[in-house]
N, C-alpha and C. Protein backbone atom coordinates (compact mmCIF):
# COMPACT_ATOMS: atom_id res chain seq x y z
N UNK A 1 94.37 91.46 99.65
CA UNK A 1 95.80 91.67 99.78
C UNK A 1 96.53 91.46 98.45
N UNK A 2 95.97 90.47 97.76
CA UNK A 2 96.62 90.17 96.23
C UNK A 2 96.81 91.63 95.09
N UNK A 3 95.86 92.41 95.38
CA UNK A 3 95.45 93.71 94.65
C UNK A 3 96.51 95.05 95.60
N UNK A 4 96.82 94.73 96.67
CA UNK A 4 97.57 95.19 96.94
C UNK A 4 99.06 95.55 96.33
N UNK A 5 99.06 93.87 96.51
CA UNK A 5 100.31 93.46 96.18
C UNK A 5 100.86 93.50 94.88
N UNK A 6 100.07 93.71 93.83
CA UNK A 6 100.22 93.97 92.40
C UNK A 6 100.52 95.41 92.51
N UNK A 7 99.90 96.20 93.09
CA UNK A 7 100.37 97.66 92.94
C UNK A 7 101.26 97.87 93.46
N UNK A 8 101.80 97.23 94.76
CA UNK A 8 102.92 97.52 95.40
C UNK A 8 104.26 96.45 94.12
N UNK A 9 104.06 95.77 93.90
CA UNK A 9 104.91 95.15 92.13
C UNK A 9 104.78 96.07 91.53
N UNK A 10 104.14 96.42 90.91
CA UNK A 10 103.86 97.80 89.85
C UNK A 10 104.72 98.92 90.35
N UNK A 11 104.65 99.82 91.41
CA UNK A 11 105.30 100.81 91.88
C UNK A 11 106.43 100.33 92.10
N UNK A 12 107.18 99.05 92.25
CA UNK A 12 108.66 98.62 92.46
C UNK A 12 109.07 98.91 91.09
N UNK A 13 108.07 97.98 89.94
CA UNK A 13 108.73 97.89 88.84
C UNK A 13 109.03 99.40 87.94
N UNK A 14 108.15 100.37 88.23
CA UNK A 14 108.31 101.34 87.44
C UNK A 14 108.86 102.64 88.65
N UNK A 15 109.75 101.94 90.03
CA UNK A 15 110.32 102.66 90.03
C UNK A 15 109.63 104.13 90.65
N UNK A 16 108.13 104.27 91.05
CA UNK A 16 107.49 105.17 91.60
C UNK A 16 108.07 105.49 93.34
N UNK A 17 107.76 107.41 93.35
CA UNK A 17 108.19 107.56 94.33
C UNK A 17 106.38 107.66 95.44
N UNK A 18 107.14 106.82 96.37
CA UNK A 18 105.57 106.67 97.02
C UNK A 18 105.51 107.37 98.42
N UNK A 19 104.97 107.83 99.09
CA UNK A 19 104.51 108.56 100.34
C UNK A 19 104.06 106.46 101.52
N UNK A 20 104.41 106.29 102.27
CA UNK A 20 104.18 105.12 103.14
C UNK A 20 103.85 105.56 104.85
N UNK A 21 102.90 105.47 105.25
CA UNK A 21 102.29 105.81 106.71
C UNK A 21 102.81 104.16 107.06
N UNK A 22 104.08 104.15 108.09
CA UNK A 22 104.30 102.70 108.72
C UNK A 22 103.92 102.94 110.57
N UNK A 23 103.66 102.06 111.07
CA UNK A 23 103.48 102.38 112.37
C UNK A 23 104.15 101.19 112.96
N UNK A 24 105.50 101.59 113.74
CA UNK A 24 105.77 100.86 114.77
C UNK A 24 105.53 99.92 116.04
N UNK A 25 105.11 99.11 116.63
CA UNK A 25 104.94 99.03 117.60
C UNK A 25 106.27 100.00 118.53
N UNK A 26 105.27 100.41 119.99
CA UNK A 26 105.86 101.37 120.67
C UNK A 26 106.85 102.30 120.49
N UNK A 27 106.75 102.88 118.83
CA UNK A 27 107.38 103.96 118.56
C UNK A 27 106.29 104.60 118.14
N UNK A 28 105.33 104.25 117.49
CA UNK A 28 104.25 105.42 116.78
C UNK A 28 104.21 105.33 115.25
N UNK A 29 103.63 106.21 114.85
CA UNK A 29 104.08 106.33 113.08
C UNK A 29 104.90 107.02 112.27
N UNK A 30 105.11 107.17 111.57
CA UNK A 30 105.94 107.45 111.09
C UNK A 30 105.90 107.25 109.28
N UNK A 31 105.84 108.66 108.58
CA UNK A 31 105.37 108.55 107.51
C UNK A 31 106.99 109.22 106.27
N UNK A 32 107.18 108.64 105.59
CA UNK A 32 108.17 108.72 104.70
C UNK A 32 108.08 108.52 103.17
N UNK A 33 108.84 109.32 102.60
CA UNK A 33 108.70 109.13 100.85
C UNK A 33 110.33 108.63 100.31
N UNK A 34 109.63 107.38 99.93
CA UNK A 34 110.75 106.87 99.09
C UNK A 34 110.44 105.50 98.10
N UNK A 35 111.41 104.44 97.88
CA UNK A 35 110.92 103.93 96.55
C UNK A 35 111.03 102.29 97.04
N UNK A 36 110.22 101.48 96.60
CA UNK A 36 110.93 100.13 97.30
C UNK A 36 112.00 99.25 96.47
N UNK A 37 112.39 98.82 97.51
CA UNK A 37 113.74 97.95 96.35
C UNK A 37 113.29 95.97 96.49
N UNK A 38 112.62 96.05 97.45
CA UNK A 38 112.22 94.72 97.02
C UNK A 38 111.09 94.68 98.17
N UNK A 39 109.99 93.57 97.62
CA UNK A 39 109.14 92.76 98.80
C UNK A 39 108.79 91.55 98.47
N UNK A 40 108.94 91.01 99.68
CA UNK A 40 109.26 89.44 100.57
C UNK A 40 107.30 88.66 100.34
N UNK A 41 107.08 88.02 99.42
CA UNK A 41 105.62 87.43 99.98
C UNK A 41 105.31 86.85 101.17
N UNK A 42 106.29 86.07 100.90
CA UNK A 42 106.43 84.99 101.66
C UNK A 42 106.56 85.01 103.39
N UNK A 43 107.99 86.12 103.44
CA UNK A 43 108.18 86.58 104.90
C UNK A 43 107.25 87.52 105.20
N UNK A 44 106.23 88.69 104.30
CA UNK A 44 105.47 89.73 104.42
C UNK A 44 106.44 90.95 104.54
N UNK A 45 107.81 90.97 103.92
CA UNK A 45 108.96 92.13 104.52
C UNK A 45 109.33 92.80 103.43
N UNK A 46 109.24 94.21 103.53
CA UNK A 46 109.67 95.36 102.24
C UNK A 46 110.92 96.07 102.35
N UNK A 47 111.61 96.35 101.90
CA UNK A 47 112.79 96.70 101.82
C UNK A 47 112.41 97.99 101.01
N UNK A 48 112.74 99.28 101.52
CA UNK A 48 112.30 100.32 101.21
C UNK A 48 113.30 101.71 101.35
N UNK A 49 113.65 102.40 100.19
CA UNK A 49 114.72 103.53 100.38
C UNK A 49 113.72 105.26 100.92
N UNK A 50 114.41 105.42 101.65
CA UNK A 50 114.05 106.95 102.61
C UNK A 50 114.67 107.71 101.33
N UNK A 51 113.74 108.25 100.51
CA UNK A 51 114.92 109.48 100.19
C UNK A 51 114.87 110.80 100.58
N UNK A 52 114.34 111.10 101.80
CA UNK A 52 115.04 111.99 102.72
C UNK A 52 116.01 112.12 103.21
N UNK A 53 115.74 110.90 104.18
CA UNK A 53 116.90 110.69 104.55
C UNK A 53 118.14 109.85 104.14
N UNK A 54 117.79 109.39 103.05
CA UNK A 54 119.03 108.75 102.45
C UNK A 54 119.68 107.13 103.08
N UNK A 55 118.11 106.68 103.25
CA UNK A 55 118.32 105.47 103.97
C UNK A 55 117.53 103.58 104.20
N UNK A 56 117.83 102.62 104.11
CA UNK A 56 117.36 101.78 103.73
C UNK A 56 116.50 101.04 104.62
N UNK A 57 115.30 101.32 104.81
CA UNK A 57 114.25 101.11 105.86
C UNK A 57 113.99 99.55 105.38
N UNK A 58 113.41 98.76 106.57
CA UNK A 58 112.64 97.05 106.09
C UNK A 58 112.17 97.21 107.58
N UNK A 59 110.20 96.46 107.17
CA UNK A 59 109.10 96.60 107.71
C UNK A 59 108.33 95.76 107.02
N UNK A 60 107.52 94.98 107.67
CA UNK A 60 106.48 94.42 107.77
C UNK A 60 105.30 94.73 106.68
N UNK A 61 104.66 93.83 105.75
CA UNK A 61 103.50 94.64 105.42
C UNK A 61 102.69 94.44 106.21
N UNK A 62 102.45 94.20 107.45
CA UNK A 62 101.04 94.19 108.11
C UNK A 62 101.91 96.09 109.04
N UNK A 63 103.13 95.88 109.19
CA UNK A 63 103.00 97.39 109.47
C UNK A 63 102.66 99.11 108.41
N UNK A 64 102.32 98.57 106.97
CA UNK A 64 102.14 99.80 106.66
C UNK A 64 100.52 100.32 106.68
N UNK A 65 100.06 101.45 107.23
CA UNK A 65 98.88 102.29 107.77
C UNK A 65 98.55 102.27 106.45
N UNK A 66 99.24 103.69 105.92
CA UNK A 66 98.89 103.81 104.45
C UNK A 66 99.83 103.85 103.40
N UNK A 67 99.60 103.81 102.07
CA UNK A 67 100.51 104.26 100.91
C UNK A 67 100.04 104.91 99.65
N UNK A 68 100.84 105.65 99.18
CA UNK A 68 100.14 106.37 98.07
C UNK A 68 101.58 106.85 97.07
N UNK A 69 101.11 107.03 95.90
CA UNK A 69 101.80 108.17 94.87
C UNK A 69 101.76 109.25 95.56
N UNK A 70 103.21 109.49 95.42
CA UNK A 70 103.43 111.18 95.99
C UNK A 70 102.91 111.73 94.81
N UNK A 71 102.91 112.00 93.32
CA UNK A 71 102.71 112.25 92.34
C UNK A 71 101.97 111.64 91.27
N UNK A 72 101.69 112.17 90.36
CA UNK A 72 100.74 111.78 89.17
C UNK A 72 102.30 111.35 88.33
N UNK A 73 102.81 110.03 87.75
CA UNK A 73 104.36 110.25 87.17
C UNK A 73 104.37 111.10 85.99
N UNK A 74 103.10 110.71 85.10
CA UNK A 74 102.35 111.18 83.93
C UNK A 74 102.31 112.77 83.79
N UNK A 75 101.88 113.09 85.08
CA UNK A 75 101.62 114.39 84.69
C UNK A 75 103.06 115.34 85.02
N UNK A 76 104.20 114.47 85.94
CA UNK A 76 105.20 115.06 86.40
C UNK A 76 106.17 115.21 84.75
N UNK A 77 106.17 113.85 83.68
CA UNK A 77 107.04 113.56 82.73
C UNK A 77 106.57 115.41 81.52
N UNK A 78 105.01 115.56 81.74
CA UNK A 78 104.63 116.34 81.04
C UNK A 78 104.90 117.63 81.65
N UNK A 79 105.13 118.07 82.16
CA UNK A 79 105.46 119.07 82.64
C UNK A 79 107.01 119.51 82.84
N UNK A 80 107.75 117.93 82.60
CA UNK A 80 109.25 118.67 82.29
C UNK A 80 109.75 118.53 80.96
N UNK A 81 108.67 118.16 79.93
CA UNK A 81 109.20 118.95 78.84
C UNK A 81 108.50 119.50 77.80
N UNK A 82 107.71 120.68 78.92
CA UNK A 82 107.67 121.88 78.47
C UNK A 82 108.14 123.15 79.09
C-alpha cells in the first residue's frame, strides 16, 4: 500500500490527469477521469475532481478497483509543441 501511496503523492503533486475505477457499495462502479486534490492517510479518504463532470468526488481508498494515467504527460507536452 506504501508504493501505492507514493504514486498516488506523485500524481497529486504533478497534477496528473488519472482514469479511477471506484466501486460503491450498492451502487456498482463507476469509473471517472479527473485529478486529486488531496488524500487522507490516516482516515484512508481522497478528495478527487470529476472533470467531466465538473465535480468534487471523496471516497475511500479501500474503494478504488483501479487507477491509471489517462496519458503518457511526456509524450502529451511533446506533441504540443510541435
Amino acid at each position: 500500500m506504501d508504493k501505492q501511496l507514493t504514486l498516488f503523492k506523485k500524481w497529486l503533486h504533478n497534477n496528473t490527469l488519472v482514469h479511477v475505477e471506484i466501486v460503491y457499495r450498492k451502487v456498482g462502479r463507476k469509473g471517472v477521469f479527473g485529478r486529486f486534490i488531496s488524500i487522507d492517510e490516516a482516515k484512508g479518504l481522497v478528495v478527487f475532481y470529476d472533470v467531466d463532470q465538473k465535480q468534487v468526488l471523496s471516497f475511500m481508498l479501500n474503494e478504488i478497483d483501479s487507477i491509471s494515467p489517462s496519458a503518457d504527460q511526456t509524450n502529451l507536452s511533446e506533441l504540443a509543441s510541435h
